[in-house]
Protein backbone atom coordinates (compact mmCIF):
# COMPACT_ATOMS: atom_id res chain seq x y z
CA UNK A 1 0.00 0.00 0.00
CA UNK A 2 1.90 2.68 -1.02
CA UNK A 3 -0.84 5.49 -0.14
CA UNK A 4 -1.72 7.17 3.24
CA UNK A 5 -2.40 5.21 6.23
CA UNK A 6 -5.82 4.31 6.33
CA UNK A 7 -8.61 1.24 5.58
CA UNK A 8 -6.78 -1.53 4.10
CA UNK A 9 -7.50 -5.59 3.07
CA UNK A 10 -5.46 -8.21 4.57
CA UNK A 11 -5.04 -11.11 2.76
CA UNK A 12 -3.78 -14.43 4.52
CA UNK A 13 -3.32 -17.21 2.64
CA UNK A 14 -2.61 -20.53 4.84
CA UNK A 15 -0.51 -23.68 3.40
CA UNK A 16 1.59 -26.23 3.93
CA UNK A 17 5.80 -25.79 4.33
CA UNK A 18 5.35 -28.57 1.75
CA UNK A 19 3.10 -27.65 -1.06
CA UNK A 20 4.39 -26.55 -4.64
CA UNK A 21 3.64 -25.10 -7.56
CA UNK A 22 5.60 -26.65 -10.63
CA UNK A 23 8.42 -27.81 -7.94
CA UNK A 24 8.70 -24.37 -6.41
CA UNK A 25 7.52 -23.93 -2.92
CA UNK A 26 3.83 -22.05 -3.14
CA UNK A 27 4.58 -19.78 -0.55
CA UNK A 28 7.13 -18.59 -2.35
CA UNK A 29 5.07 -18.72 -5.93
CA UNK A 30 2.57 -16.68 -4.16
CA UNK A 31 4.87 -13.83 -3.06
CA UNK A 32 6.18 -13.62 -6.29
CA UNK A 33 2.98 -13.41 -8.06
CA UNK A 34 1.84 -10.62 -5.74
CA UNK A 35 5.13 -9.04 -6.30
CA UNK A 36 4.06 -9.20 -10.19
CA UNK A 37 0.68 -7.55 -9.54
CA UNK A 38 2.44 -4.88 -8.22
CA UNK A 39 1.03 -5.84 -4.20
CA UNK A 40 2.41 -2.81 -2.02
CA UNK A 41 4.51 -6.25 0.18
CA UNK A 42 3.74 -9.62 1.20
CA UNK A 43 5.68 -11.43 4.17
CA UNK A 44 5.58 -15.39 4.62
CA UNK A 45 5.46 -16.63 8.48
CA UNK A 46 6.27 -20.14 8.96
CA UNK A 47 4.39 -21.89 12.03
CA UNK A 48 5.99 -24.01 14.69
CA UNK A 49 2.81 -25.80 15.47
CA UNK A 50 -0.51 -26.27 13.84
CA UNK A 51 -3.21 -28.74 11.87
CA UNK A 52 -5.29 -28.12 8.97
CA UNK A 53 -8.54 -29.94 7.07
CA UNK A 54 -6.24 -33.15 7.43
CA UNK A 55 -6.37 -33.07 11.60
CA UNK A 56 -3.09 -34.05 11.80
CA UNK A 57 -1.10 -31.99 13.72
CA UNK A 58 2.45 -30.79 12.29
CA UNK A 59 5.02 -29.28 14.78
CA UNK A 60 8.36 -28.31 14.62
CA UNK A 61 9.74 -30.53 17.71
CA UNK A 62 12.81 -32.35 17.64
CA UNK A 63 11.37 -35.73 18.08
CA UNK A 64 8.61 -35.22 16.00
CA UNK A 65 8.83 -36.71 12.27
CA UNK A 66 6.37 -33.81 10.61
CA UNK A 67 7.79 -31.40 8.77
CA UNK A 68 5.21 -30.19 7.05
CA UNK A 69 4.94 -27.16 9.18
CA UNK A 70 2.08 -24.53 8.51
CA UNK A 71 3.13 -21.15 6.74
CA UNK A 72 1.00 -17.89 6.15
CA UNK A 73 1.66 -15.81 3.33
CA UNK A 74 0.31 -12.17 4.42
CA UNK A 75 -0.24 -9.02 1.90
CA UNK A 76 -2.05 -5.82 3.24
CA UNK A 77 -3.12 -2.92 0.31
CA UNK A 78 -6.02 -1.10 -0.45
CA UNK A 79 -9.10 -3.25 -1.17
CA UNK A 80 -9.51 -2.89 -4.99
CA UNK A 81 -6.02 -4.09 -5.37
CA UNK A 82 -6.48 -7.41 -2.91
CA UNK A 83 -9.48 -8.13 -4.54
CA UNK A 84 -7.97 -8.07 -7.79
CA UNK A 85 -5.64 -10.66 -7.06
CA UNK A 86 -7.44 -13.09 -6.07
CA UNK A 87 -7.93 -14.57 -9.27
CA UNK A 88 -4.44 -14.99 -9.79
CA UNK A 89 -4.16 -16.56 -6.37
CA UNK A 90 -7.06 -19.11 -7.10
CA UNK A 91 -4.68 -20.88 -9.56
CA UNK A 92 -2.64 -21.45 -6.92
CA UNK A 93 -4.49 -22.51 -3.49
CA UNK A 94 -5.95 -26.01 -4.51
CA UNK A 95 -6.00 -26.99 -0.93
CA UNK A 96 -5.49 -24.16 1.56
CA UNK A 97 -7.34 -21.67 3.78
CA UNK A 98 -7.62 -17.97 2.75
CA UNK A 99 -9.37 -14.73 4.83
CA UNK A 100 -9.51 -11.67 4.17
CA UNK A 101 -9.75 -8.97 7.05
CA UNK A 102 -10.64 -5.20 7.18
CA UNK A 103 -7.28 -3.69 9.04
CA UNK A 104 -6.53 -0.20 9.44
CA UNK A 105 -3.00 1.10 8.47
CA UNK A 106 -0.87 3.40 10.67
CA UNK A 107 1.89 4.58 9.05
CA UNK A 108 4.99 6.05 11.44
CA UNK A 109 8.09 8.53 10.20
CA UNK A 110 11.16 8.16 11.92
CA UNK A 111 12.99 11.18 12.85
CA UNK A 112 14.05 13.67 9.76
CA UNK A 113 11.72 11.46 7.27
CA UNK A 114 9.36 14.23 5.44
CA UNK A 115 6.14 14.81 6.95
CA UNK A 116 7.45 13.00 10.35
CA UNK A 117 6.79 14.90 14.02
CA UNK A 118 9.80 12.28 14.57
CA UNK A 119 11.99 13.73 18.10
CA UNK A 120 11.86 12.58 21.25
C-alpha cells in the first residue's frame, strides 16, 4: 500500500511448508505473483505448530517426524487491489485456507523522514 495510512485488506493465505507449484515452494510462488501484480509487500510466516482440514497436527519438535509445518503468506493494500488478485491466487491454493480482514493502516516517520513529528 503505497498510499496514506488508512482502511486496508489483509489477505492471509494458509498452506503447507510442503506444497508446490511446478516444484517451487507455493509460498514462495505466491509472493512472487503478488510481487508481479504490483502488491504494495507480502511477508511469509512459517508456524511451529498447527493442523489443517487433514487433523493431523504438524510441529516443529525435535522428536517429532512432521515437517510439514504450517506457513501464512500475508499481503495488506487497499481493497480494490487485494481483490484483484485473487484470481491470480485461485490458480494457486488447490488446498489451503484464505481470509480476508478489514485492518486499518498506521503509518509512522522516523525522525528527519518528510512529513514525520519524529523527536523525542
Amino acid at each position: 500500500m503505497t498510499g496514506p495510512a488508512g482502511r486496508a485488506l489483509r489477505l492471509t493465505v494458509f498452506v503447507g511448508e510442503d506444497d508446490t507449484w511446478h516444484h517451487r515452494p507455493l509460498y514462495s510462488e505466491i509472493v512472487h505473483r503478488a510481487h508481479e501484480a504490483g502488491l504494495a509487500g507480502a511477508s511469509v510466516f512459517r508456524g511451529i505448530e498447527g493442523f489443517g482440514a487433514t487433523s493431523l497436527i504438524h510441529t516443529s519438535r525435535l522428536l517429532s517426524l512432521s515437517e510439514d509445518l504450517p506457513v501464512a503468506v500475508v499481503i495488506v493494500d487497499a481493497e480494490e487491489t487485494v481483490r484483484g488478485f485473487l484470481p491470480r491466487l485461485a490458480e494457486l491454493v488447490g488446498e489451503g485456507l484464505v481470509t480476508l480482514d478489514e485492518v486499518e493502516v498506521v503509518r509512522f516517520a522516523g525522525p528527519g523522514n518528510a512529513g514525520g513529528e519524529g523527536g523525542a
